[in-house]
C-alpha atoms as a PDB file:
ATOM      1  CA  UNK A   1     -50.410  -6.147 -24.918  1.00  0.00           C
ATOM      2  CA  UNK A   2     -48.649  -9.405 -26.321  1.00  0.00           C
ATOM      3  CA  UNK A   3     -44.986  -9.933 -25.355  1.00  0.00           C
ATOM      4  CA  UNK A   4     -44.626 -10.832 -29.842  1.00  0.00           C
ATOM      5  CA  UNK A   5     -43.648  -7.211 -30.496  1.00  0.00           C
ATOM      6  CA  UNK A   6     -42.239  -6.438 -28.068  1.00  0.00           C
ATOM      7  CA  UNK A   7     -39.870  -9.277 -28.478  1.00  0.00           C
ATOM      8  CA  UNK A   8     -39.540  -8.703 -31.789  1.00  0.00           C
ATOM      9  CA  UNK A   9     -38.697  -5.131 -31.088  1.00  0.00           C
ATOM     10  CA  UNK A  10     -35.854  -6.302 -28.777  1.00  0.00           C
ATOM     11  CA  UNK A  11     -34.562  -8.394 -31.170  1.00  0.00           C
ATOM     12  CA  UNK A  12     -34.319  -5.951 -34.077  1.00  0.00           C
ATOM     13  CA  UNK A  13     -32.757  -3.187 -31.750  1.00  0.00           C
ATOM     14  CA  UNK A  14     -30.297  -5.984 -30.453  1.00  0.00           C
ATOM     15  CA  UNK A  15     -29.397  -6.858 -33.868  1.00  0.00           C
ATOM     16  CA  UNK A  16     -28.833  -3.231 -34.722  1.00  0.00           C
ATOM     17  CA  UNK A  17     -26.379  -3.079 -32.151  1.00  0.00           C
ATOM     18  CA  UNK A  18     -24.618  -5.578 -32.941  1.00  0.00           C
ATOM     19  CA  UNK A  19     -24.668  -4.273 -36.582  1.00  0.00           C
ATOM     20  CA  UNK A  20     -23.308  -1.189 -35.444  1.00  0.00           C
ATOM     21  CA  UNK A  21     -20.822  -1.873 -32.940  1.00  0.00           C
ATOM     22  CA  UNK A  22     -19.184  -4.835 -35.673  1.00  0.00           C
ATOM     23  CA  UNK A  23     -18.640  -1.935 -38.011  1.00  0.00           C
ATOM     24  CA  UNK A  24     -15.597   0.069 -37.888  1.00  0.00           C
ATOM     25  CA  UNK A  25     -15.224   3.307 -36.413  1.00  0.00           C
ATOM     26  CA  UNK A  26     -14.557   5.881 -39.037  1.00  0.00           C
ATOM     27  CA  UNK A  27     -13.227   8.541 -36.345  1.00  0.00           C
ATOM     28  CA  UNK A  28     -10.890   6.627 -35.158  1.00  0.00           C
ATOM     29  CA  UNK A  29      -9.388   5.864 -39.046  1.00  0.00           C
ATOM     30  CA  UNK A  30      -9.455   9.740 -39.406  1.00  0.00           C
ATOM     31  CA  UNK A  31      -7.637   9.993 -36.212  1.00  0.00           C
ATOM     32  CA  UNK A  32      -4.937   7.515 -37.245  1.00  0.00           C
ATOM     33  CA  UNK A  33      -4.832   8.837 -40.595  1.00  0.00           C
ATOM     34  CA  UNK A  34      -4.140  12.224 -39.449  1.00  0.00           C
ATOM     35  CA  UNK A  35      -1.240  11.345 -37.006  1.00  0.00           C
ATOM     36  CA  UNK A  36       0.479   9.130 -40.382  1.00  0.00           C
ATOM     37  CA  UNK A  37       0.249  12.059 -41.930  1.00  0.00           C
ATOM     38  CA  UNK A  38       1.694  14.194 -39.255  1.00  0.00           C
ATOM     39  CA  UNK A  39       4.657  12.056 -38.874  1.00  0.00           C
ATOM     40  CA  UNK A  40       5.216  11.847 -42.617  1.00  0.00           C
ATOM     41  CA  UNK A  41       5.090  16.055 -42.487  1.00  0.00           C
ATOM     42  CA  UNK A  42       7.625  15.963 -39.564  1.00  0.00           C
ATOM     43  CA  UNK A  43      10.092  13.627 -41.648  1.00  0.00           C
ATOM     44  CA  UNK A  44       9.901  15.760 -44.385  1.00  0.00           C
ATOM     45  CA  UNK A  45      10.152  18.970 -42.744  1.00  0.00           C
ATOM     46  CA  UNK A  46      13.561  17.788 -41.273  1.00  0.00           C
ATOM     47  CA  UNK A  47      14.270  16.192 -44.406  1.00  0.00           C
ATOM     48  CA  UNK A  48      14.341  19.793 -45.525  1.00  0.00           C
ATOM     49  CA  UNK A  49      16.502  21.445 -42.882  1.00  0.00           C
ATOM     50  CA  UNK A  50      18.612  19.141 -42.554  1.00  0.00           C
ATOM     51  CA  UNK A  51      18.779  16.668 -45.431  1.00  0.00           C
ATOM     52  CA  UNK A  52      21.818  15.003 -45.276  1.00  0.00           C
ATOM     53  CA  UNK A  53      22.182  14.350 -41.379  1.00  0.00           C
ATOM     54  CA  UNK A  54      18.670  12.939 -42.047  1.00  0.00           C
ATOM     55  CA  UNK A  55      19.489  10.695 -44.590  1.00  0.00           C
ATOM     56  CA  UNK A  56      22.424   9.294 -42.470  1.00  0.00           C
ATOM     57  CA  UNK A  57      20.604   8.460 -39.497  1.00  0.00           C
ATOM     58  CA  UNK A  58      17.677   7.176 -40.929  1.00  0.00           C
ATOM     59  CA  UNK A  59      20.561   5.002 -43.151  1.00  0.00           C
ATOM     60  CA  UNK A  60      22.003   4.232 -39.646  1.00  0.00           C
ATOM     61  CA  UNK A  61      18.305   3.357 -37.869  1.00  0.00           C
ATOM     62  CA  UNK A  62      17.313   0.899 -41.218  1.00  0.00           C
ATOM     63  CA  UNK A  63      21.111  -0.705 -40.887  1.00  0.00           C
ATOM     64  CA  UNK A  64      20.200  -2.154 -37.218  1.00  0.00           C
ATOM     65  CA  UNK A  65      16.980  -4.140 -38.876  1.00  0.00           C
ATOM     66  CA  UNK A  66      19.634  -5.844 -41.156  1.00  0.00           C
ATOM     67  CA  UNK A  67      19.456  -9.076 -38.339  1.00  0.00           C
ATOM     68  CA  UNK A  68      15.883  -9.017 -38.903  1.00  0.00           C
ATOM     69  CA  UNK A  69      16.429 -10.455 -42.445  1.00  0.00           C
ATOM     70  CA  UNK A  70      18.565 -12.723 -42.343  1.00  0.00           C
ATOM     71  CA  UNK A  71      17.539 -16.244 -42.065  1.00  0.00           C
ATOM     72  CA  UNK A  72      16.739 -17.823 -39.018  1.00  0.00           C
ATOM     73  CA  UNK A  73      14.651 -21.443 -39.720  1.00  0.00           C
ATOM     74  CA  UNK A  74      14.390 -23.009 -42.398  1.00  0.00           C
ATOM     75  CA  UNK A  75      15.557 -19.855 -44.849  1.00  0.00           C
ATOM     76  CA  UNK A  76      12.985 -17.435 -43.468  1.00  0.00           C
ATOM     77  CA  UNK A  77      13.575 -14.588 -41.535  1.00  0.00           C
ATOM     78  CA  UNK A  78      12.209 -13.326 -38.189  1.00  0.00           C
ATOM     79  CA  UNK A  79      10.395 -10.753 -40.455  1.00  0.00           C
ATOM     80  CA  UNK A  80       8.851 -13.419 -42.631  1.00  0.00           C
ATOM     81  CA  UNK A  81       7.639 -15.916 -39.984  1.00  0.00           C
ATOM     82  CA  UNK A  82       5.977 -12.401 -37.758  1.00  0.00           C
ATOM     83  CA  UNK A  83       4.409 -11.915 -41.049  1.00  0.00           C
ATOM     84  CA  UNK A  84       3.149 -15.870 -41.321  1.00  0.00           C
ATOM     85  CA  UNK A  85       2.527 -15.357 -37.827  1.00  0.00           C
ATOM     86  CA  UNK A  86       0.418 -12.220 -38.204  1.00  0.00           C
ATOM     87  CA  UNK A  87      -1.703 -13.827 -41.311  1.00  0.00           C
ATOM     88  CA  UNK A  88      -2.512 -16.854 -38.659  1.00  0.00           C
ATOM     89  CA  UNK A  89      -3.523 -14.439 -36.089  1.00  0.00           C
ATOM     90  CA  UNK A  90      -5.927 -12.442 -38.102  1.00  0.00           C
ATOM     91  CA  UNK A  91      -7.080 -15.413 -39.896  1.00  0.00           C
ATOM     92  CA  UNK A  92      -8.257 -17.076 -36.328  1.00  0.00           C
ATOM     93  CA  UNK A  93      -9.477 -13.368 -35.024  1.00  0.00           C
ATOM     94  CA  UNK A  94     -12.286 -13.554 -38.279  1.00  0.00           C
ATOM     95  CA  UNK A  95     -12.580 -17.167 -37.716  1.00  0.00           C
ATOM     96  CA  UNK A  96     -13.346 -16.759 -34.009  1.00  0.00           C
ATOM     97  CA  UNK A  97     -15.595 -13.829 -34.604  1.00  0.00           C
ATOM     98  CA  UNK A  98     -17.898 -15.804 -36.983  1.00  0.00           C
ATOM     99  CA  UNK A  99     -18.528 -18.390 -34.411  1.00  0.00           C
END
């Protein structure tokens, strides 16, 4: 027996691999998808009961990321530069990966 196919055999299986584990994992979108959607059923559901009381503390929770906006360097906010920052990082991640 020649070591060609098998060689060529262990190539192609490693490249399948690698195929397959670069792909993303669909149950773990599901997953994530499903606890979203959980959360988003939970809000509304106390939404519901309680609608007012609600609405004032989320009010009061999104009134605390008012700092957040306001500008820190050069006009942009912390928000804005974590964004920049974020846009870098997964810019470098795909970059890196293709190497």
């Amino acid at each position: 027996m020649s070591r060609r196919p098998f060689l060529s055999r262990t190539h192609r299986a490693r490249a399948a691999r690698a195929r397959q584990s670069a792909s993303g994992d669909p149950g773990g979108t599901m997953r994530l998808a499903v606890l979203v959607a959980l959360i988003l059923v939970t809000l509304a559901v106390a939404a519901g009961f309680r609608g007012e009381e609600t609405a004032q503390a989320i009010g009061g929770l999104a009134a605390r990321l008012g700092p957040l906006a306001e500008p820190v360097l050069l006009g942009a906010s912390v928000l804005e530069l974590g964004a920049i920052a974020a846009v870098i990082a997964v810019c470098a991640l795909i970059l890196w990966r293709r190497r």
